[in-house]
Protein backbone atom coordinates (compact mmCIF):
# COMPACT_ATOMS: atom_id res chain seq x y z
CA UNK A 1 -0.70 14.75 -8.25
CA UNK A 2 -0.11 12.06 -5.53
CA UNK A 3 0.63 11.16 -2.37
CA UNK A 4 2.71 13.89 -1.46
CA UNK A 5 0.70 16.22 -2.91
CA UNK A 6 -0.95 16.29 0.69
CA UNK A 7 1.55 19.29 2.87
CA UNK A 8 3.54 17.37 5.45
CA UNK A 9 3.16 13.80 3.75
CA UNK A 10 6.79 12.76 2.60
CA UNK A 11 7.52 9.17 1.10
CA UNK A 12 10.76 7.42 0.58
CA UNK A 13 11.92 3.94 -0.71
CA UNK A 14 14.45 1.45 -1.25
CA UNK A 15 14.76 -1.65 -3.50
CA UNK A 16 16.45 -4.33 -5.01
CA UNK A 17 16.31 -5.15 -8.44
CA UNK A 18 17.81 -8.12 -8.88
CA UNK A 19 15.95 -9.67 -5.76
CA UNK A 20 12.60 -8.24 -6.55
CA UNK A 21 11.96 -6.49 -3.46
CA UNK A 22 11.77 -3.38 -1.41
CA UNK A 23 9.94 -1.06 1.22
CA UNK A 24 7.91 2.24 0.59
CA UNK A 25 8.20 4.33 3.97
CA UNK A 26 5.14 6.84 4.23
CA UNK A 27 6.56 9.71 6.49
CA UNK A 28 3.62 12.03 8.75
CA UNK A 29 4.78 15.53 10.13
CA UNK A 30 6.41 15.46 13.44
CA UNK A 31 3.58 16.12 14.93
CA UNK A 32 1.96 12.70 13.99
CA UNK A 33 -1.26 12.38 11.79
CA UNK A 34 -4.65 11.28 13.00
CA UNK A 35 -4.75 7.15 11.45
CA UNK A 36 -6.89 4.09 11.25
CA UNK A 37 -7.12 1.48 9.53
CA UNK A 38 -9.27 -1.30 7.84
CA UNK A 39 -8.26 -5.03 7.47
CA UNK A 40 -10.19 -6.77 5.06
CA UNK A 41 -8.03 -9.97 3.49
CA UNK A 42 -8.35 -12.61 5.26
CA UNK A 43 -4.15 -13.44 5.19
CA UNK A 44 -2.60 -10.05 6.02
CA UNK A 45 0.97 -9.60 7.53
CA UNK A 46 0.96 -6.23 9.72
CA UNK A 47 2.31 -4.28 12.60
CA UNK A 48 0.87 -1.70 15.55
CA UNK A 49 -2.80 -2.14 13.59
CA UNK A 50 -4.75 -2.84 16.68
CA UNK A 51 -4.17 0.64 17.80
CA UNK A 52 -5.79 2.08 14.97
CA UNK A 53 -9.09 0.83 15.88
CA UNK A 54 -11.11 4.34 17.21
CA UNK A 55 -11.59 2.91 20.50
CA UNK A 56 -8.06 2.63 21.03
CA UNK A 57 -6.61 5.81 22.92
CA UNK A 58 -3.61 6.91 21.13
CA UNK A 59 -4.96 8.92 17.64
CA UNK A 60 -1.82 9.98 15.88
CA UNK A 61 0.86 7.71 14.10
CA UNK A 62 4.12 9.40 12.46
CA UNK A 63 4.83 6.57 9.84
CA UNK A 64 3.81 3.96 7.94
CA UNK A 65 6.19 1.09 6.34
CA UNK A 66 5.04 -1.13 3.17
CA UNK A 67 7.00 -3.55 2.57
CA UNK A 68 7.73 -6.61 0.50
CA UNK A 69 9.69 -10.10 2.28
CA UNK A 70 6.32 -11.18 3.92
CA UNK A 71 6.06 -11.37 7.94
CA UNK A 72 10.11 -10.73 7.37
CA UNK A 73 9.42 -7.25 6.07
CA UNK A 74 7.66 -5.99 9.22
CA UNK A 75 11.57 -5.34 10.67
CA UNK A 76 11.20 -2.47 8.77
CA UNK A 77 9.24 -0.02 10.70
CA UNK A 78 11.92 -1.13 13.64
CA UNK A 79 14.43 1.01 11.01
CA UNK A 80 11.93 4.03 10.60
CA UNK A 81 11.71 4.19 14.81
CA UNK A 82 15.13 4.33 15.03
CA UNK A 83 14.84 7.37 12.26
CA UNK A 84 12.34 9.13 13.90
CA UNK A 85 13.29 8.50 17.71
CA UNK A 86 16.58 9.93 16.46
CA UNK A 87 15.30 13.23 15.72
CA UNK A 88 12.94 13.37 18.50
CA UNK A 89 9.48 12.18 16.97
CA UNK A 90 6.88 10.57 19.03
CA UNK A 91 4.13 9.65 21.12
CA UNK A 92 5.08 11.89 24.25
CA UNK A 93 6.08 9.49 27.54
CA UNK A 94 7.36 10.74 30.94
CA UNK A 95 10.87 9.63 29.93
CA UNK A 96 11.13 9.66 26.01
CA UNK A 97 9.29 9.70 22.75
CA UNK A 98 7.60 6.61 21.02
CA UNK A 99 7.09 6.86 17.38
CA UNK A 100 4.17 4.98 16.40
CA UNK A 101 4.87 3.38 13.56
CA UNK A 102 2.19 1.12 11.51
CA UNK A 103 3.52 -1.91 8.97
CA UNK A 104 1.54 -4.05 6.79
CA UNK A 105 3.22 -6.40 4.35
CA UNK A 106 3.26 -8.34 0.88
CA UNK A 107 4.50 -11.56 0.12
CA UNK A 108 6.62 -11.36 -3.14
CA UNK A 109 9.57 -14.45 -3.07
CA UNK A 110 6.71 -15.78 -6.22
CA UNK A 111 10.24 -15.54 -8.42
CA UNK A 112 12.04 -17.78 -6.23
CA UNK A 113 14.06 -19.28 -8.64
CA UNK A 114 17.85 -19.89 -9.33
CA UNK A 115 19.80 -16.44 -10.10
CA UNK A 116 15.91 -14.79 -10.64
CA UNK A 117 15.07 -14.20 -7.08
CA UNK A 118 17.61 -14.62 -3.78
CA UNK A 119 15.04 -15.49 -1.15
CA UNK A 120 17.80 -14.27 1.67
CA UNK A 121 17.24 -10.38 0.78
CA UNK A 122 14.63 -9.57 2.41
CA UNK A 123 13.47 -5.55 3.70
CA UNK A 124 14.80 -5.26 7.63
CA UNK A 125 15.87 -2.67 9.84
CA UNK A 126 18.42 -1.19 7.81
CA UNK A 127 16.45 -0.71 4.64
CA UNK A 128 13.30 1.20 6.50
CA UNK A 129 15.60 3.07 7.90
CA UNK A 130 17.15 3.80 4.32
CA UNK A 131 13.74 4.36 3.00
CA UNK A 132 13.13 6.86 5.74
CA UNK A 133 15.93 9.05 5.15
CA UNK A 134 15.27 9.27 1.45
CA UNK A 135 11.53 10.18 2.01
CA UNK A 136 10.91 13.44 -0.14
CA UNK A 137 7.79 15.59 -0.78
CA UNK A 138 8.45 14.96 -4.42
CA UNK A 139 5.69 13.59 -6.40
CA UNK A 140 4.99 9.84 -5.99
CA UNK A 141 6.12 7.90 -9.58
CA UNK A 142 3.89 4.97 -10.64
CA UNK A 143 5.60 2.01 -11.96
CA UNK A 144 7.76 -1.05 -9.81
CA UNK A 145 10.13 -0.38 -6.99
CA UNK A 146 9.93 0.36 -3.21
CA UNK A 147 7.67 -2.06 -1.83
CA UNK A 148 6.11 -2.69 -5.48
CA UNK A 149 9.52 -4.21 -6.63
CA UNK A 150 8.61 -7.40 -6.73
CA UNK A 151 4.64 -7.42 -6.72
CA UNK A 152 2.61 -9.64 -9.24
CA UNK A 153 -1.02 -9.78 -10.06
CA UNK A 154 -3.35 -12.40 -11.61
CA UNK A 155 -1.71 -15.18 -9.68
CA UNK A 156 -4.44 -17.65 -10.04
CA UNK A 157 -3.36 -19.91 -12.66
CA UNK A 158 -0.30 -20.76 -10.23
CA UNK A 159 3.14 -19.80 -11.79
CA UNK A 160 4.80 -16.74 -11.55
CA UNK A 161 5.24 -16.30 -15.03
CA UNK A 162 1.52 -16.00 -16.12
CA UNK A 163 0.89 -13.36 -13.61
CA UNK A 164 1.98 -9.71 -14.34
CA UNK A 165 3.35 -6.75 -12.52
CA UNK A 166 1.05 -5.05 -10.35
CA UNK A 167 3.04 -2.03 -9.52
CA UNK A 168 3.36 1.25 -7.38
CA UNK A 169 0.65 3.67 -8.09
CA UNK A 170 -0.25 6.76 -6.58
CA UNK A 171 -3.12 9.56 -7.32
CA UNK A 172 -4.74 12.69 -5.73
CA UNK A 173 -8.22 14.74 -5.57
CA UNK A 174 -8.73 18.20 -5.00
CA UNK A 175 -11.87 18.95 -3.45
CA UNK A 176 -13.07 22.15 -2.48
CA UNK A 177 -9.80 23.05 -1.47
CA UNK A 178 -9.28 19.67 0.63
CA UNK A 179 -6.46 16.77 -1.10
CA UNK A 180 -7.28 13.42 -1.28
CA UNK A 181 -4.81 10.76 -2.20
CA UNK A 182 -3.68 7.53 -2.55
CA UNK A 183 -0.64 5.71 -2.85
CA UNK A 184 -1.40 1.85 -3.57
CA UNK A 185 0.94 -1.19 -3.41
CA UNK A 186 -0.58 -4.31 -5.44
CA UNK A 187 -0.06 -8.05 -4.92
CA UNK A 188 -3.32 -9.40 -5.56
CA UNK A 189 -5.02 -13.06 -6.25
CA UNK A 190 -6.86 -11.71 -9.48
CA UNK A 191 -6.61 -9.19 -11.97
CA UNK A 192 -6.00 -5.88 -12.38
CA UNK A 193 -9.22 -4.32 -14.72
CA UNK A 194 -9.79 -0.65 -15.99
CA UNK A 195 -13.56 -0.24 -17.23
CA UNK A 196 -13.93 -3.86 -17.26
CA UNK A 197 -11.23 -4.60 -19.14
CA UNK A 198 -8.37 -6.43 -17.97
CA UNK A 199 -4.88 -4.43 -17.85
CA UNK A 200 -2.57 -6.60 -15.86
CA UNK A 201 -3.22 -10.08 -14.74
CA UNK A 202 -2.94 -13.67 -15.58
CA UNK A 203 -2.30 -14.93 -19.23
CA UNK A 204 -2.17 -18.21 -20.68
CA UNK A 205 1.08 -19.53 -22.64
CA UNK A 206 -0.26 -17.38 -25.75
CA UNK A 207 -0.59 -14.49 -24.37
CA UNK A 208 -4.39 -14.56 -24.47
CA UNK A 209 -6.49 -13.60 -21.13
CA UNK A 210 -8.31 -16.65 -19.77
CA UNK A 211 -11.89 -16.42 -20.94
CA UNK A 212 -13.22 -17.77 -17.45
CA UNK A 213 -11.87 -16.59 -14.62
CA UNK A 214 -14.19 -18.87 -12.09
CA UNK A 215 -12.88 -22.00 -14.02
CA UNK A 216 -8.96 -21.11 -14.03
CA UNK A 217 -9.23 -20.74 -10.16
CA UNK A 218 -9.79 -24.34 -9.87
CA UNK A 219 -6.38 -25.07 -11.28
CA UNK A 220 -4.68 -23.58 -8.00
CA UNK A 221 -4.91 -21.20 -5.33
CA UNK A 222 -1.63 -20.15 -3.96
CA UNK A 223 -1.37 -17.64 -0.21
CA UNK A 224 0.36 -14.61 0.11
CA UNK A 225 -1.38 -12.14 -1.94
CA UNK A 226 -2.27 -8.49 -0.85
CA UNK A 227 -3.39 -5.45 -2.07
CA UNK A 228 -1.93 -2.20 0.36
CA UNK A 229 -3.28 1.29 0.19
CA UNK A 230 -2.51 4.42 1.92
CA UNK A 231 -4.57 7.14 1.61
CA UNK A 232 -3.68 10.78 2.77
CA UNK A 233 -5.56 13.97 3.29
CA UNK A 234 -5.80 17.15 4.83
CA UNK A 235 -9.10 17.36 5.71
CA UNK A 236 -10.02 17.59 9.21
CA UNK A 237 -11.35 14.32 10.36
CA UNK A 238 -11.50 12.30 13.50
CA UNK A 239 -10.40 8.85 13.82
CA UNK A 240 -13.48 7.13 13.81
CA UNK A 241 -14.07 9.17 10.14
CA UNK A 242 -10.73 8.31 9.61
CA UNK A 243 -12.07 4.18 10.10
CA UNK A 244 -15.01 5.01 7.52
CA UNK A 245 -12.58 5.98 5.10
CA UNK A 246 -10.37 3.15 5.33
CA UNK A 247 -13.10 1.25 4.47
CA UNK A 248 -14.32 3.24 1.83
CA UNK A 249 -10.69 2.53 0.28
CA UNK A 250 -11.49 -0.75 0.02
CA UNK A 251 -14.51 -0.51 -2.03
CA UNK A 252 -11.94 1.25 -4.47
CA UNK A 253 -9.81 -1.70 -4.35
CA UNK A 254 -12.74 -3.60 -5.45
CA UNK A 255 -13.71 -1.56 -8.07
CA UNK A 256 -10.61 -2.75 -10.18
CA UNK A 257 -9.62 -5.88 -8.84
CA UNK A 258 -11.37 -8.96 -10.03
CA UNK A 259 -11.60 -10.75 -7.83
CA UNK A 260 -10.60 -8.92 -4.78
CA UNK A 261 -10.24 -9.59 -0.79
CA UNK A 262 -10.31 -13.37 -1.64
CA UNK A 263 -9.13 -15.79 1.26
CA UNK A 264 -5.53 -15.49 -0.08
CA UNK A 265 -5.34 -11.83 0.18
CA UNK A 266 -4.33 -9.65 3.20
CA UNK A 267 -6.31 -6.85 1.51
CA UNK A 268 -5.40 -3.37 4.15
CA UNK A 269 -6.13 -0.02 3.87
CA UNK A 270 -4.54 3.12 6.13
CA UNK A 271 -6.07 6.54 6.31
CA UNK A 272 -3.49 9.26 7.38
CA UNK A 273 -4.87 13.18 8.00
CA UNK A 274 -2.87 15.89 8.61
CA UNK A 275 -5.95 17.81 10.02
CA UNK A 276 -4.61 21.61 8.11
CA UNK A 277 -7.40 21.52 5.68
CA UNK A 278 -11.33 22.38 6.32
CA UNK A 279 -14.11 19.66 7.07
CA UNK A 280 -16.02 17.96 3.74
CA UNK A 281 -19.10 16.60 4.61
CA UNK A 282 -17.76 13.03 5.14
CA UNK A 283 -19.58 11.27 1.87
CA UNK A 284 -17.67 13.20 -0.34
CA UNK A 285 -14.45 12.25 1.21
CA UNK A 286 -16.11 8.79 1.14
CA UNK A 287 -16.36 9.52 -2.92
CA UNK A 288 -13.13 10.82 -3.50
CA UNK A 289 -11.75 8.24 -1.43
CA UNK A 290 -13.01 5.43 -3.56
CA UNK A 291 -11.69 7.22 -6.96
CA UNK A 292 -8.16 8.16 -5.81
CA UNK A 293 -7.61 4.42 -4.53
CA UNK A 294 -8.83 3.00 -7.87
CA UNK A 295 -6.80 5.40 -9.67
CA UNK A 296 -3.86 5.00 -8.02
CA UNK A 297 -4.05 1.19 -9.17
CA UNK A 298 -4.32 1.68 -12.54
CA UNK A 299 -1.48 3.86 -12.80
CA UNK A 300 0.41 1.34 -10.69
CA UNK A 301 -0.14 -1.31 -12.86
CA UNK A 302 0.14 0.46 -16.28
CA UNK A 303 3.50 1.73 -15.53
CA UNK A 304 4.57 -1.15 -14.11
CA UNK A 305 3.84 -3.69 -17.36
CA UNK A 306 5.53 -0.15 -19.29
CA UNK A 307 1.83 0.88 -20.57
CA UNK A 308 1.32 3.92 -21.37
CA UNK A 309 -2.04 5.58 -20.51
C-alpha cells in the first residue's frame, strides 16, 4: 500500500539521473482536497503555504509539487497550474478557475562536482508539468527518483560522500475502513534510524557509523536540508483536523530521524483528505498518522541505499 492507495490521490514524477534531481507531483481529484500544513524546520523553501493555515478561507488545494533544485524548484507547481487550468481544475472565480497548488522544496546540488552533478538542471515549469501528466494511481515505489533523485541523509560530517541516500518512501494504514498514508521525501541533517539503529546516514572513511553523533556535529554544519511528507486520507476531516495531523506527521519524522527539525532543516508536512471515507475519532488518525510517516521513511531509505527489508 501507499500513497495512492487513497481513491482520487494520483502521483507522478520526473527525474534526472545524471544530475541528481527531480519533482514528485501529488495530484487531488478535481474537485480539490481539504489541506493544511505544518512548517517545522527552521530553513524551508515553499509555495501557497500560508493559505493552509485553518484561518485562511480557501479549504481545498488540487496539487502538491516536491521538488528538488532548492528555491529554483518551486517553478514547478507554475507547470502543474498550467496542467490543471488546462483541463478546467480550480478554485472557482467569476471569470476562470485557479488551481491551488502547494510547493515545498529540497536542496540537493550536495554532488556539485565536475561531470557528477550539473548545477544548471534544475526542476521548472516544464518538468511539473511533465510530472503532472504522468501522475498514475499506481502504487507509490520506494527507492530514489522524482524529487528523491538526488536526496542525501547524515550530512553532518560535511561532504557529500559520507552521507547516504535518503530516498522516496511511501506507506499506508487501513483503519476501520478509513486509509492513511504517506509518501515521504528525505534530505535531512542527521540520520536515518529503524529501532534505534542507524540505516542510512553518515559514515566515516571506513565505513563505520560515528560513535558520537553530538561530537561529529562540531566538525560542520552545512544549510539546505529537509525532510518533506505528504500524507493522504479519506477520512472526513476539517482543516483545522487536517492542521493537527500535519503536525502529528512530524512527530513521525522524529521518530526516525536523529536528529531531526535541526536549524538546517526545512522540516514540512502536508495533510491532503479526500473527505469519501467515515470520521475516526481524531487520535487514532493522530496514531496512524505518526506510523505511516515513519514507515514511509524507512522504506525510502532502504530502497534507496538497495536494502532489502
Amino acid at each position: 500500500m501507499s500513497l495512492t492507495s487513497v481513491e482520487g490521490i494520483k502521483v507522478g514524477h520526473w527525474q534526472d539521473t545524471k544530475a541528481h534531481t527531480g519533482c514528485t507531483v501529488i495530484l487531488c481529484p478535481p474537485e480539490g482536497c481539504i489541506a493544511s500544513g505544518s512548517i517545522r524546520g527552521s530553513a524551508p523553501g515553499s509555495r501557497e503555504t500560508a493559505l493552509l493555515a485553518p484561518e485562511k478561507s480557501v479549504e481545498r488545494i488540487h496539487a502538491l509539487c516536491l521538488s528538488g533544485g532548492s528555491a529554483f524548484g518551486l517553478a514547478t507547481a507554475e507547470g502543474v497550474m498550467r496542467y490543471l487550468s488546462e483541463r478546467d481544475i480550480g478554485f472557482p472565480t467569476p471569470f476562470l478557475k485557479v488551481p491551488i497548488v502547494s510547493a515545498a522544496v529540497i536542496y540537493d546540488f550536495w554532488l556539485a562536482e565536475p561531470m557528477l552533478r550539473d548545477v544548471t538542471v534544475k526542476p521548472n515549469a516544464e518538468q511539473g508539468y511533465l510530472a503532472a501528466q504522468h501522475a498514475s494511481a499506481e502504487e507509490v515505489k520506494p527507492g530514489r527518483y522524482g524529487a528523491a533523485t538526488g536526496a542525501r541523509c547524515g550530512k553532518y560530517l560535511g561532504l557529500a560522500n559520507s552521507s547516504e541516500w535518503g530516498g522516496l518512501g511511501s506507506s499506508a494504514l487501513l483503519v476501520q475502513g478509513v486509509t492513511i498514508a504517506a509518501l515521504s521525501i528525505a534530505n535531512p541533517f542527521g540520520d536515518i534510524t529503524q529501532e534505534g539503529q542507524v540505516i542510512a546516514g553518515a559514515h566515516l572513511a571506513d565505513g563505520a557509523r560515528p560513535k558520537n553523533r553530538l561530537e561529529s556535529m562540531k566538525q560542520f554544519f552545512p544549510a539546505g536540508n529537509t525532510t518533506l511528507v505528504a500524507v493522504a486520507t479519506d477520512a472526513a476531516i476539517s482543516k483545522t483536523e487536517a492542521s493537527i495531523l500535519a503536525d502529528q506527521a512530524h512527530i513521525g519524522i522524529a521518530q526516525v530521524m536523529r536528529p531531526s527539525h535541526t536549524p538546517f532543516d526545512g522540516d514540512s508536512t502536508f495533510v491532503l483528505s479526500t473527505g469519501q471515507g467515515r470520521r475516526l475519532p481524531l487520535a487514532a488518525l493522530a496514531i496512524a498518522v505518526q506510523q505511516v510517516v515513519a514507515e514511509a521513511l524507512i522504506k525510502g531509505a532502504l530502497a534507496a541505499n538497495g536494502v532489502e527489508r
